[in-house]
C-alpha atoms as a PDB file:
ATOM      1  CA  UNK A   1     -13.151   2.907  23.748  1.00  0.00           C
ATOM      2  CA  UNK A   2     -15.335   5.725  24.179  1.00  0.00           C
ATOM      3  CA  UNK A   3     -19.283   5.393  24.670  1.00  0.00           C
ATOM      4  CA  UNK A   4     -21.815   7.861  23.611  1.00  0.00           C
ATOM      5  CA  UNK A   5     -24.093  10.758  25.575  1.00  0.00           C
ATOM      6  CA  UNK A   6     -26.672   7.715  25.174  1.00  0.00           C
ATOM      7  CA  UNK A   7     -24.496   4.769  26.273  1.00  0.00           C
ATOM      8  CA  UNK A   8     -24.598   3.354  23.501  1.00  0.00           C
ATOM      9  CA  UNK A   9     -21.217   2.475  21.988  1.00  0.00           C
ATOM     10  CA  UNK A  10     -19.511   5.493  19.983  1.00  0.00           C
ATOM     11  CA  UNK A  11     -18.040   4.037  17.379  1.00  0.00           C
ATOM     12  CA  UNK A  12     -21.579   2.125  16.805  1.00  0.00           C
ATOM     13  CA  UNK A  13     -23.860   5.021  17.198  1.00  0.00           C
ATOM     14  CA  UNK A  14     -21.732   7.246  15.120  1.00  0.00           C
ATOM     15  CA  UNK A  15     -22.451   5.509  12.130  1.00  0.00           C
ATOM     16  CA  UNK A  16     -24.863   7.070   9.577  1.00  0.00           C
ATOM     17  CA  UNK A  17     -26.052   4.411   7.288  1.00  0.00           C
ATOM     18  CA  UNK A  18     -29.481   3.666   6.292  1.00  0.00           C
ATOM     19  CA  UNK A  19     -31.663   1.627   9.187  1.00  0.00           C
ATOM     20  CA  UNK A  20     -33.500  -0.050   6.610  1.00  0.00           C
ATOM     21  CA  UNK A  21     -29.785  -1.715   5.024  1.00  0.00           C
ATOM     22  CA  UNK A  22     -28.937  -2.211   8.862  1.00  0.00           C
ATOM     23  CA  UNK A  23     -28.723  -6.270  10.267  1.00  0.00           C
ATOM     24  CA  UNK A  24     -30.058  -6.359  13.962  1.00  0.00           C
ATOM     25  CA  UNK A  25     -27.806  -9.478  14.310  1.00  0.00           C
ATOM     26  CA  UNK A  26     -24.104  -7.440  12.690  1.00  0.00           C
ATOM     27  CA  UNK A  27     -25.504  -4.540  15.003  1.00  0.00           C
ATOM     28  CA  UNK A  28     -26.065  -6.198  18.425  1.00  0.00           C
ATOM     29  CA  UNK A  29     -22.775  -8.233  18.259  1.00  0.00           C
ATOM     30  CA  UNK A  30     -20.595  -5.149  17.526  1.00  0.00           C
ATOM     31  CA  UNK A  31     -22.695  -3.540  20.320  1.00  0.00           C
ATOM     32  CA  UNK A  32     -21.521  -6.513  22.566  1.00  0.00           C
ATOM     33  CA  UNK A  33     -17.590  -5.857  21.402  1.00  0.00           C
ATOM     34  CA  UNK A  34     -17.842  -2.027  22.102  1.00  0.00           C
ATOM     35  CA  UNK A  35     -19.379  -2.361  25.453  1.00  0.00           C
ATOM     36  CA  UNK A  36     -16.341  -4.728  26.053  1.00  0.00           C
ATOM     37  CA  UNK A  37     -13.561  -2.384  25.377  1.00  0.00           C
ATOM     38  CA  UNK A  38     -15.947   0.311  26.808  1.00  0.00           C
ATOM     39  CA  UNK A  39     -15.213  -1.188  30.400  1.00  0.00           C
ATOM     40  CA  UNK A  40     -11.667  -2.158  29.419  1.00  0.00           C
ATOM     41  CA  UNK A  41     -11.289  -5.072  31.482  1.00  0.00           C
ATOM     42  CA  UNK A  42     -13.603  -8.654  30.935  1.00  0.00           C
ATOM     43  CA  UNK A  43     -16.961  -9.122  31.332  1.00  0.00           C
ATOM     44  CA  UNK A  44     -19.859 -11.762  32.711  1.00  0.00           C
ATOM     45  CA  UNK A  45     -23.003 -12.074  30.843  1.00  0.00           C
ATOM     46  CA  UNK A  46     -24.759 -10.071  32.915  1.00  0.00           C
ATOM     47  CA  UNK A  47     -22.579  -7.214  32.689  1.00  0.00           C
ATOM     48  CA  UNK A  48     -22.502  -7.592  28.976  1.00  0.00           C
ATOM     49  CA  UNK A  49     -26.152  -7.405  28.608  1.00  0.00           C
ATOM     50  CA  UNK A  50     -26.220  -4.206  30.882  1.00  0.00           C
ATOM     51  CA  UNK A  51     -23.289  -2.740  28.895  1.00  0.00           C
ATOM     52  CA  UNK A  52     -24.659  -3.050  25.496  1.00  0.00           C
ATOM     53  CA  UNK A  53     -28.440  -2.819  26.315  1.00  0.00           C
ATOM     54  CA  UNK A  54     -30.009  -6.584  25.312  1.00  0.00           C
ATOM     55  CA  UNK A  55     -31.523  -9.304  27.394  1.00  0.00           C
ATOM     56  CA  UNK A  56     -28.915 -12.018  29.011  1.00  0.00           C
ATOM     57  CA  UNK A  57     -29.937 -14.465  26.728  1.00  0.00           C
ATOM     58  CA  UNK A  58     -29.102 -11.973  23.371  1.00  0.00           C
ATOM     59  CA  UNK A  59     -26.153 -11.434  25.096  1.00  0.00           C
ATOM     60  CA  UNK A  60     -25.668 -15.366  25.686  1.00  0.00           C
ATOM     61  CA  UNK A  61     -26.307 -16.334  21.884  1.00  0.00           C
ATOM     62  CA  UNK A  62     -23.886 -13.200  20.441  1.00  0.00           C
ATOM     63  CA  UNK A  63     -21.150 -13.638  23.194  1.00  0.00           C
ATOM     64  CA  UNK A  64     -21.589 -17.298  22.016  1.00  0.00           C
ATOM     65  CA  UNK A  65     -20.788 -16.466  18.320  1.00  0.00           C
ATOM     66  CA  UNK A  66     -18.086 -14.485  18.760  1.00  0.00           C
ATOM     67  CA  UNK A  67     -16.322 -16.657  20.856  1.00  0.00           C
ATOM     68  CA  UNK A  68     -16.575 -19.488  18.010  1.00  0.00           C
ATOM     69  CA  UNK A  69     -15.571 -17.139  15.515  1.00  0.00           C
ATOM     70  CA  UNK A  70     -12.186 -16.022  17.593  1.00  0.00           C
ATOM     71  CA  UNK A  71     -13.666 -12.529  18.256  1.00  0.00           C
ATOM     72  CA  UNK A  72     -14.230 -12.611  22.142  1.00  0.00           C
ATOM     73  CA  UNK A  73     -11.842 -15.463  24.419  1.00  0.00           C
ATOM     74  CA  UNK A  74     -12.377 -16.327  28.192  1.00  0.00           C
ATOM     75  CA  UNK A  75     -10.371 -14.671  30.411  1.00  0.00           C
ATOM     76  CA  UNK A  76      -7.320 -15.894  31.776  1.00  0.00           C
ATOM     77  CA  UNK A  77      -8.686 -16.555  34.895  1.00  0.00           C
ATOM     78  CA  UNK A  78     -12.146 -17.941  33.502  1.00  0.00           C
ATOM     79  CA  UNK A  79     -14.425 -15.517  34.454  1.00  0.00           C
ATOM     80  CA  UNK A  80     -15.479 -13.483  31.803  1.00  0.00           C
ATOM     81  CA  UNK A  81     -15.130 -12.359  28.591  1.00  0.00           C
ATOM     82  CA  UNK A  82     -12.749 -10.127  26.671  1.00  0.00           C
ATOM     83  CA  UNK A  83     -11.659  -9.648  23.062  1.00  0.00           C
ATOM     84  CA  UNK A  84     -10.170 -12.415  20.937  1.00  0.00           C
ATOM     85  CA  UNK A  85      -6.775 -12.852  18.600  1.00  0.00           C
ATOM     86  CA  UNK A  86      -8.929 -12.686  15.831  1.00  0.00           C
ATOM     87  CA  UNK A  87      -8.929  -8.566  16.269  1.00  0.00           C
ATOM     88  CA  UNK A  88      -5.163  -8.652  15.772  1.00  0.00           C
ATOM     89  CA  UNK A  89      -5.308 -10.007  12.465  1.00  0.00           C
ATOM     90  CA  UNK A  90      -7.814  -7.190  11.624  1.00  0.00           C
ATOM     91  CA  UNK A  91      -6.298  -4.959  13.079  1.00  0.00           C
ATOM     92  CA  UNK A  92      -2.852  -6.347  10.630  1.00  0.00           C
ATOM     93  CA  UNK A  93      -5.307  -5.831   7.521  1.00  0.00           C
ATOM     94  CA  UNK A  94      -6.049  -2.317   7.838  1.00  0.00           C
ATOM     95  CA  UNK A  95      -2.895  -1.593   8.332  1.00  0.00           C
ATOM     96  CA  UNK A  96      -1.599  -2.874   5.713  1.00  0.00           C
ATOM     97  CA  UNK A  97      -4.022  -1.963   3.275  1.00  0.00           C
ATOM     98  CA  UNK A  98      -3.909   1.681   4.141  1.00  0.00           C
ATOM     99  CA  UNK A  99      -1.420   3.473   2.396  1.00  0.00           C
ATOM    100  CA  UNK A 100      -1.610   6.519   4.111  1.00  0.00           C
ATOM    101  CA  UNK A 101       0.144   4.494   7.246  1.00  0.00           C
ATOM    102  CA  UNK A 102       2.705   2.792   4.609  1.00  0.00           C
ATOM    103  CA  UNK A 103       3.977   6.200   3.320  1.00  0.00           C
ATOM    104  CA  UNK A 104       3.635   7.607   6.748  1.00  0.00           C
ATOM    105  CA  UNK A 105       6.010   4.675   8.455  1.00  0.00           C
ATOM    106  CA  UNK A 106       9.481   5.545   7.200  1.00  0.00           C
ATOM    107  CA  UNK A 107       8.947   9.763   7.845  1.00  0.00           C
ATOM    108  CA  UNK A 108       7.719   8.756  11.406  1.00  0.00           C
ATOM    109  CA  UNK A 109      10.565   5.853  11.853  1.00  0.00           C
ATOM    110  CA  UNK A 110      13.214   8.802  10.497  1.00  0.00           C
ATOM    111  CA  UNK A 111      11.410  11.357  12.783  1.00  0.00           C
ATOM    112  CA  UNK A 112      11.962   9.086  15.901  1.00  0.00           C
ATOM    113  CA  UNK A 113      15.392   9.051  15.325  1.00  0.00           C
ATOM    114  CA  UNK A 114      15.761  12.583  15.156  1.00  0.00           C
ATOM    115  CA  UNK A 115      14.009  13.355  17.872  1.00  0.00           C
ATOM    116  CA  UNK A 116      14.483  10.768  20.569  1.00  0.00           C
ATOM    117  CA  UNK A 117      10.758  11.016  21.685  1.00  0.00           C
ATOM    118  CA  UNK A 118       7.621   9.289  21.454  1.00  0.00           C
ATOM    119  CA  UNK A 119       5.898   9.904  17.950  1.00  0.00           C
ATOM    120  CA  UNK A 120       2.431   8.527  16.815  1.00  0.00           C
ATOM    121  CA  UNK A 121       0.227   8.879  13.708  1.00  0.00           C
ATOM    122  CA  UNK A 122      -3.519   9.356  14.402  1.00  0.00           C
ATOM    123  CA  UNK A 123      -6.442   9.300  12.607  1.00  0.00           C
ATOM    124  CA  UNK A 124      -9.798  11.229  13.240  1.00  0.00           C
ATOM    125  CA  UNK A 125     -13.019   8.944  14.393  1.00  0.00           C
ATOM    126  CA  UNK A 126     -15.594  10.596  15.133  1.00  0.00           C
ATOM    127  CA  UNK A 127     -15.424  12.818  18.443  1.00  0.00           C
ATOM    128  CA  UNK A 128     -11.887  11.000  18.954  1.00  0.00           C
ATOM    129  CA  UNK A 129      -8.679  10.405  17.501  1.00  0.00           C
ATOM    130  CA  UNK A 130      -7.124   6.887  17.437  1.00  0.00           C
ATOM    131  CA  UNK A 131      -3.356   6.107  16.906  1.00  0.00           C
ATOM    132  CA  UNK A 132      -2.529   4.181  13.919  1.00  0.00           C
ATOM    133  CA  UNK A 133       2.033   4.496  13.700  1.00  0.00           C
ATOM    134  CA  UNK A 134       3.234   4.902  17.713  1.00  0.00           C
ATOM    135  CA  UNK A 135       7.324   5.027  17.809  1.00  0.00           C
ATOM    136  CA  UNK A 136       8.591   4.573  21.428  1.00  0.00           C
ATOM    137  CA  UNK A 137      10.882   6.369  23.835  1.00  0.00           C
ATOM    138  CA  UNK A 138      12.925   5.034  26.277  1.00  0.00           C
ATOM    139  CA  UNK A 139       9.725   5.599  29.276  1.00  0.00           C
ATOM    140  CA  UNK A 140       6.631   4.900  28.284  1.00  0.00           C
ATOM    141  CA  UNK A 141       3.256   4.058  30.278  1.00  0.00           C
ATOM    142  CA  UNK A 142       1.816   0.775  28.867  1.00  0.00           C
ATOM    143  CA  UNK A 143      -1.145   1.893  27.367  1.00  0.00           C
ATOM    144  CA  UNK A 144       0.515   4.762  25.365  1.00  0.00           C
ATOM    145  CA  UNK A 145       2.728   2.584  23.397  1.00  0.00           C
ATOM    146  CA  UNK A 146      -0.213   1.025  21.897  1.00  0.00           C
ATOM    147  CA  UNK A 147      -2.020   1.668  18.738  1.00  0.00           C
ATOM    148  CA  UNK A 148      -6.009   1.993  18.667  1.00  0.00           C
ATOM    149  CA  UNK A 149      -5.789   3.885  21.906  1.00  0.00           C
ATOM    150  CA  UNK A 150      -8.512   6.162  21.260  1.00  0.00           C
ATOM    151  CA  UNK A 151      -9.084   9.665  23.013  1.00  0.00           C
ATOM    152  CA  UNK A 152     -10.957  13.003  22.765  1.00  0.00           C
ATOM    153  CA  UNK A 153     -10.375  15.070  19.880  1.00  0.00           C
ATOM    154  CA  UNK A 154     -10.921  17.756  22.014  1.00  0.00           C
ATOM    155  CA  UNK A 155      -8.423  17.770  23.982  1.00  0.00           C
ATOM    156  CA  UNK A 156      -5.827  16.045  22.186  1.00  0.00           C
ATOM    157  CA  UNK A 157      -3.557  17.664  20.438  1.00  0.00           C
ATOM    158  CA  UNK A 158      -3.553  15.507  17.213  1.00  0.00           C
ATOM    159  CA  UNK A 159      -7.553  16.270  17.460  1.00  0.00           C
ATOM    160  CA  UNK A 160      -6.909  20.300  17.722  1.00  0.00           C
ATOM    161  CA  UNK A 161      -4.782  20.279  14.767  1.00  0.00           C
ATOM    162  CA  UNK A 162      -7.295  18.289  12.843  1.00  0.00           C
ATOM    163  CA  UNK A 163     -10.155  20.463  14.040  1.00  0.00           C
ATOM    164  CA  UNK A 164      -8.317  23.883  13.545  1.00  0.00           C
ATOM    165  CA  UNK A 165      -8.613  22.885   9.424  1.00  0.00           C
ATOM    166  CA  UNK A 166     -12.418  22.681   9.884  1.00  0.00           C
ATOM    167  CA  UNK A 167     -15.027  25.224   9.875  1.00  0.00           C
ATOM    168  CA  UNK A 168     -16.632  26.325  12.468  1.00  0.00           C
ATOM    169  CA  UNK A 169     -19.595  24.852  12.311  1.00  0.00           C
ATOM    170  CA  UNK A 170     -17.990  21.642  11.890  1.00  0.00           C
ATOM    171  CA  UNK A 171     -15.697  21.870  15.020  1.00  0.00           C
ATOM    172  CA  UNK A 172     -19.046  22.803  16.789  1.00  0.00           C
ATOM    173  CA  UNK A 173     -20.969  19.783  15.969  1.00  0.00           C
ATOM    174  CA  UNK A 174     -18.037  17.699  17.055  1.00  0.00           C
ATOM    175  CA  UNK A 175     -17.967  19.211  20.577  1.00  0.00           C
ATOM    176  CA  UNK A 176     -21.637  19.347  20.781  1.00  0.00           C
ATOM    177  CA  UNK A 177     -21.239  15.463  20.394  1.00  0.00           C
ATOM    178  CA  UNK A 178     -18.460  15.259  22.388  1.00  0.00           C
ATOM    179  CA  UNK A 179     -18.444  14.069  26.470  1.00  0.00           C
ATOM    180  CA  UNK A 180     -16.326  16.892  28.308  1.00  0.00           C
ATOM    181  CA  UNK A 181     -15.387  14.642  30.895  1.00  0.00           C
ATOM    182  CA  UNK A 182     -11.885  15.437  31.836  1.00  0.00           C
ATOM    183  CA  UNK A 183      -8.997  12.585  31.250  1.00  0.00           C
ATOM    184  CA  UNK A 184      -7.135  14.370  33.856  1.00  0.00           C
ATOM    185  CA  UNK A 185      -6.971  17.452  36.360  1.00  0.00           C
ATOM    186  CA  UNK A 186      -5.709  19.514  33.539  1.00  0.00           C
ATOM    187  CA  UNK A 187      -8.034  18.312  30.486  1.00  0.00           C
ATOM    188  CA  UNK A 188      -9.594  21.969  28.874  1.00  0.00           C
ATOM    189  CA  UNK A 189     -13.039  20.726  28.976  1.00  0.00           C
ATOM    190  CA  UNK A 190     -15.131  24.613  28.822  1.00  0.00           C
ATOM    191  CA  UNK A 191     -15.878  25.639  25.376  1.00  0.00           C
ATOM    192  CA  UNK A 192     -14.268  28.958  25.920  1.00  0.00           C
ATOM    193  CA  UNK A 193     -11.428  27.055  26.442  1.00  0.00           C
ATOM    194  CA  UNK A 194     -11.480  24.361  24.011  1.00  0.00           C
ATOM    195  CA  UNK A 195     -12.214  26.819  21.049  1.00  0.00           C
ATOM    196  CA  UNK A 196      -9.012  29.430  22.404  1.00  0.00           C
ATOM    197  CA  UNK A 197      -6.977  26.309  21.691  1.00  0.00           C
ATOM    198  CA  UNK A 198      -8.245  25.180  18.337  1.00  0.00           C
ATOM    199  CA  UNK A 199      -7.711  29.837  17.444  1.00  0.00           C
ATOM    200  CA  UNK A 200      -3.869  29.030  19.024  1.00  0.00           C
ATOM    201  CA  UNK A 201      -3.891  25.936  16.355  1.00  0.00           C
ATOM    202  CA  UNK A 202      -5.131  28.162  13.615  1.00  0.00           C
ATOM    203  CA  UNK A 203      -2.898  30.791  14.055  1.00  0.00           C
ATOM    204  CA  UNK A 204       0.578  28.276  14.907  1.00  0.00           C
ATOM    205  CA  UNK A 205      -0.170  25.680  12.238  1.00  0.00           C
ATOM    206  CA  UNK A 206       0.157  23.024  15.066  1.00  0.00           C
ATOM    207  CA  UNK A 207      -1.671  22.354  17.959  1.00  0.00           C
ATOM    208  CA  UNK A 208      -0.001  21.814  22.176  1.00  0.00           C
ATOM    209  CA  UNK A 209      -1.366  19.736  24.620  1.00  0.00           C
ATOM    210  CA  UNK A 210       0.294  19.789  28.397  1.00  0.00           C
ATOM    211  CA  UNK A 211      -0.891  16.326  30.404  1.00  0.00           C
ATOM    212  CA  UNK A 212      -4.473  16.630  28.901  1.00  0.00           C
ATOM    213  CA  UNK A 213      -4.566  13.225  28.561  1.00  0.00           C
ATOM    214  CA  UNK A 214      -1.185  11.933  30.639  1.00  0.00           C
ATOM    215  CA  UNK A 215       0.070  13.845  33.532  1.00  0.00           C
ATOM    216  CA  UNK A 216       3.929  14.853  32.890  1.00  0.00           C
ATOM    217  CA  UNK A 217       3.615  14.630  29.034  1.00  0.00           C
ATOM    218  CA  UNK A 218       3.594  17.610  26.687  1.00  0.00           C
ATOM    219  CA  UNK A 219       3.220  16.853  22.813  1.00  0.00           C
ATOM    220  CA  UNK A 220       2.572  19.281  19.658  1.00  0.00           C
ATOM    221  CA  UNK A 221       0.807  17.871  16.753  1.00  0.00           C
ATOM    222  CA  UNK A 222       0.229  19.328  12.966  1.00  0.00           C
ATOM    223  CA  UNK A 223      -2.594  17.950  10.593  1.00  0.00           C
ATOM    224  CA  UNK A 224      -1.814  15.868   7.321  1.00  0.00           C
ATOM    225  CA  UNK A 225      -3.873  17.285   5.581  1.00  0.00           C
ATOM    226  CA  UNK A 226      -5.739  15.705   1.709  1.00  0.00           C
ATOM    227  CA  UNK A 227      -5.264  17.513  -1.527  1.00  0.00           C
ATOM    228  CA  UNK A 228      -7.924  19.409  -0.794  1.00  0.00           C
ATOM    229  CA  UNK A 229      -7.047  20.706   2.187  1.00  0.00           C
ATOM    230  CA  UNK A 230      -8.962  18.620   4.832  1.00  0.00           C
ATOM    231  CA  UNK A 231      -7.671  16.795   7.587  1.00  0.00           C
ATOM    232  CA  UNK A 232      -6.823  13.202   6.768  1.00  0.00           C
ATOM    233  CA  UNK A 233      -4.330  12.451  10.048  1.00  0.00           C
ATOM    234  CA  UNK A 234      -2.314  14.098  12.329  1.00  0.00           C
ATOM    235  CA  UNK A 235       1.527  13.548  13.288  1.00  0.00           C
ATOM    236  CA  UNK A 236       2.728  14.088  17.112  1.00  0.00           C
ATOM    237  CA  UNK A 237       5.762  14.388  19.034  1.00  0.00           C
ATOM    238  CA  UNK A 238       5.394  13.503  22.786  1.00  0.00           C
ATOM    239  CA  UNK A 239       7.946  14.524  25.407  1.00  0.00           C
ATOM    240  CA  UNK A 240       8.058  14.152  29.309  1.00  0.00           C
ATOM    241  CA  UNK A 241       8.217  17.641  31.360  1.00  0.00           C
ATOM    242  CA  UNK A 242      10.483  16.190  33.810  1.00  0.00           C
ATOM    243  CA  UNK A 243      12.510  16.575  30.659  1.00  0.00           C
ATOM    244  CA  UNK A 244      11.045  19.500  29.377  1.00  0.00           C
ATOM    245  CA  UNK A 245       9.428  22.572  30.191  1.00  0.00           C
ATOM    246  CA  UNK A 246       6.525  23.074  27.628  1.00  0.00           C
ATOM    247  CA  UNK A 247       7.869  26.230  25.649  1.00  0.00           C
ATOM    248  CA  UNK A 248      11.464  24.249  25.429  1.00  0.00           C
ATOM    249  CA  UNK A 249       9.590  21.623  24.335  1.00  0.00           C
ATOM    250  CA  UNK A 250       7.030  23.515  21.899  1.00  0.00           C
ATOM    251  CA  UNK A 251      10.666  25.666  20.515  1.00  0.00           C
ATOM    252  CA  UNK A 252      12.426  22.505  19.819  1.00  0.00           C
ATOM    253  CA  UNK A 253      10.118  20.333  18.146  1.00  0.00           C
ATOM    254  CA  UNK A 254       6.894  22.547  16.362  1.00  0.00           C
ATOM    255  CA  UNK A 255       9.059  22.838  13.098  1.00  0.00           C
ATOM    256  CA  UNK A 256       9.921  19.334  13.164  1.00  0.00           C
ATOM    257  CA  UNK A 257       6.109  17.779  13.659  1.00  0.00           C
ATOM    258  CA  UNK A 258       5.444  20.247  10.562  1.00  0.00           C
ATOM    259  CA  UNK A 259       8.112  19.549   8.722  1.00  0.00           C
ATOM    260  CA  UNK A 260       7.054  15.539   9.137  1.00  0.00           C
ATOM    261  CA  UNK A 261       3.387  16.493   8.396  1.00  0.00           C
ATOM    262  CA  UNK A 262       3.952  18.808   5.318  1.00  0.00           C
ATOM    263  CA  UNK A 263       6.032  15.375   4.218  1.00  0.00           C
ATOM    264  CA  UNK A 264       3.189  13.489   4.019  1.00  0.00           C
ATOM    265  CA  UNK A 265       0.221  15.999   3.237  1.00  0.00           C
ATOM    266  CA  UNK A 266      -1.575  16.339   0.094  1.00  0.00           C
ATOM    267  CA  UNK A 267      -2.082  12.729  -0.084  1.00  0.00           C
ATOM    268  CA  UNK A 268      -5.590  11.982  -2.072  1.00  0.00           C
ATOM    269  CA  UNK A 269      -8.261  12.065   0.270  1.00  0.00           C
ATOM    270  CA  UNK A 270     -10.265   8.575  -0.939  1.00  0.00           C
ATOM    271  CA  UNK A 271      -6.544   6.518  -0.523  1.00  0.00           C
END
C-alpha cells in the first residue's frame, strides 16, 4: 500500500468525509492496518506506533482489537504483527457484490484465452490503481498475480488510460498528490514526461507502459469507461519483452485490450 506526502496512510488520508461524523477509534485502527501493509512485511508495537503516528499503548489497545476481531494475526514466527484471514472474506464481499467485476470476469477469462498473456482489471483509488480480475500466464512474479496490488496511476498504464478521459485539471491534481518516486529505473516520473504519455493515451485510445512498474514487462491498457463517459476501470494485457519487443507487442494486442474494454464500457457509473 501506498502512504501519503504526510505519512499518513493514503488510502486513509484520501478520504473526504466530514471530521465532525469521523470516530477517532474506526480512524486510528485503520491507520494501524495501513501502516501494516505500508511496510509490507509484520510489525512490533513499536514499529506500529511509529508507522501510524500514536503512542505504544494506542497502538497496544487497537493492535489488541484487531487481533480479537481476526483483522491482524501473529506472525508465523511470533514476532509481530501482520494482517488477518478476516481481510479475505472482505475482500470475497466486494467482489462479489460488485457487478462491474461479475460482467467483467467472463470478457477477461475469454480474453486470456485469446491472448495467452497476463490480463488484469483495475480500478482507480485515489493517486493509484488497484487490480480487482488478474488472469495468469505461464511466468509470473508472485506479487503480480495478486489482486489489491496497488500502484501509481501515473505510471501505470491502466492509470494513463483512466487519466487520459479526465480533464486537465483533474489529471493535475492527481499528480500534484501523487509521490514521483520511481518503481523502477525506467518509471516516467517528470511531469513533462508523465503528461506526453497521458497526450499518447489521448490520441491512441489506450495507454503503454514498458517495465514502469516490472522490469521485462510491457502491457497496454484502455479505460472502461461509465455512460457518461468517465473512467470507471481499466482492462490490461501484460506481456514479457524477452517475448516481445514493445511495438510487436503494442501491434498485436492494442485492438484487442479495446475491443475487451469497449465490451464492457458504458456500464452505469453508481453500479
Amino acid at each position: 500500500m501506498t502512504m501519503a506526502k504526510n505519512g499518513k496512510p493514503a488510502t486513509v488520508q484520501s478520504a473526504n468525509g466530514d471530521p465532525r461524523l469521523m470516530l477517532q477509534s474506526v480512524t486510528r485502527a485503520f491507520h494501524v492496518l495501513e501502516a501494516i501493509g505500508s511496510v509490507g512485511r509484520p510489525l512490533s508495537l513499536a514499529e506500529i506506533a511509529k508507522q501510524a503516528g500514536i503512542d505504544k499503548s494506542a497502538a497496544q489497545r487497537a493492535a489488541h482489537t484487531l487481533q480479537v476481531l481476526g483483522y491482524l494475526e501473529r506472525a508465523p514466527t511470533g514476532n509481530g504483527f501482520m494482517p488477518g484471514r478476516q481481510f479475505l472474506y472482505r475482500s470475497f464481499d466486494y467482489l462479489r457484490m460488485n457487478p462491474l467485476i461479475e460482467r467483467a470476469t467472463p470478457v477477461l477469462n475469454e480474453l486470456r484465452k485469446t491472448t495467452h498473456e497476463r490480463v488484469d482489471l483495475s480500478l482507480l483509488d485515489g493517486t493509484s490503481i488497484v487490480y480487482a480480475i488478474r488472469r495468469q500466464s505461464k511466468r509470473e512474479t508472485f506479487f503480480a498475480t495478486l489482486i489489491g496490488r496497488r500502484i501509481p496511476a501515473f505510471s501505470s498504464s491502466g492509470g494513463r488510460a483512466m487519466l487520459a478521459l479526465m480533464s486537465d485539471a483533474d489529471v493535475e491534481e492527481i499528480i500534484a498528490r501523487s509521490d514521483l518516486r520511481p518503481t523502477t529505473q525506467k518509471t516516467i516520473c517528470d511531469r513533462d514526461g508523465i503528461w506526453g504519455k497521458i497526450e499518447e493515451a489521448r490520441r491512441e485510445g489506450y495507454a503503454l507502459a514498458a517495465e514502469e512498474s516490472l522490469i521485462g514487462e510491457v502491457v497496454v491498457a484502455a479505460a472502461v469507461t461509465g455512460t457518461g463517459g468517465q473512467p470507471l476501470a481499466a482492462v490490461h494485457i501484460a506481456g514479457s519483452l524477452s517475448e516481445w519487443s514493445v511495438e510487436e507487442f503494442r501491434a498485436r494486442f492494442s485492438p484487442l485490450v479495446l475491443e475487451a474494454a469497449r465490451a464492457l464500457s458504458h456500464w452505469p457509473s453508481d453500479h
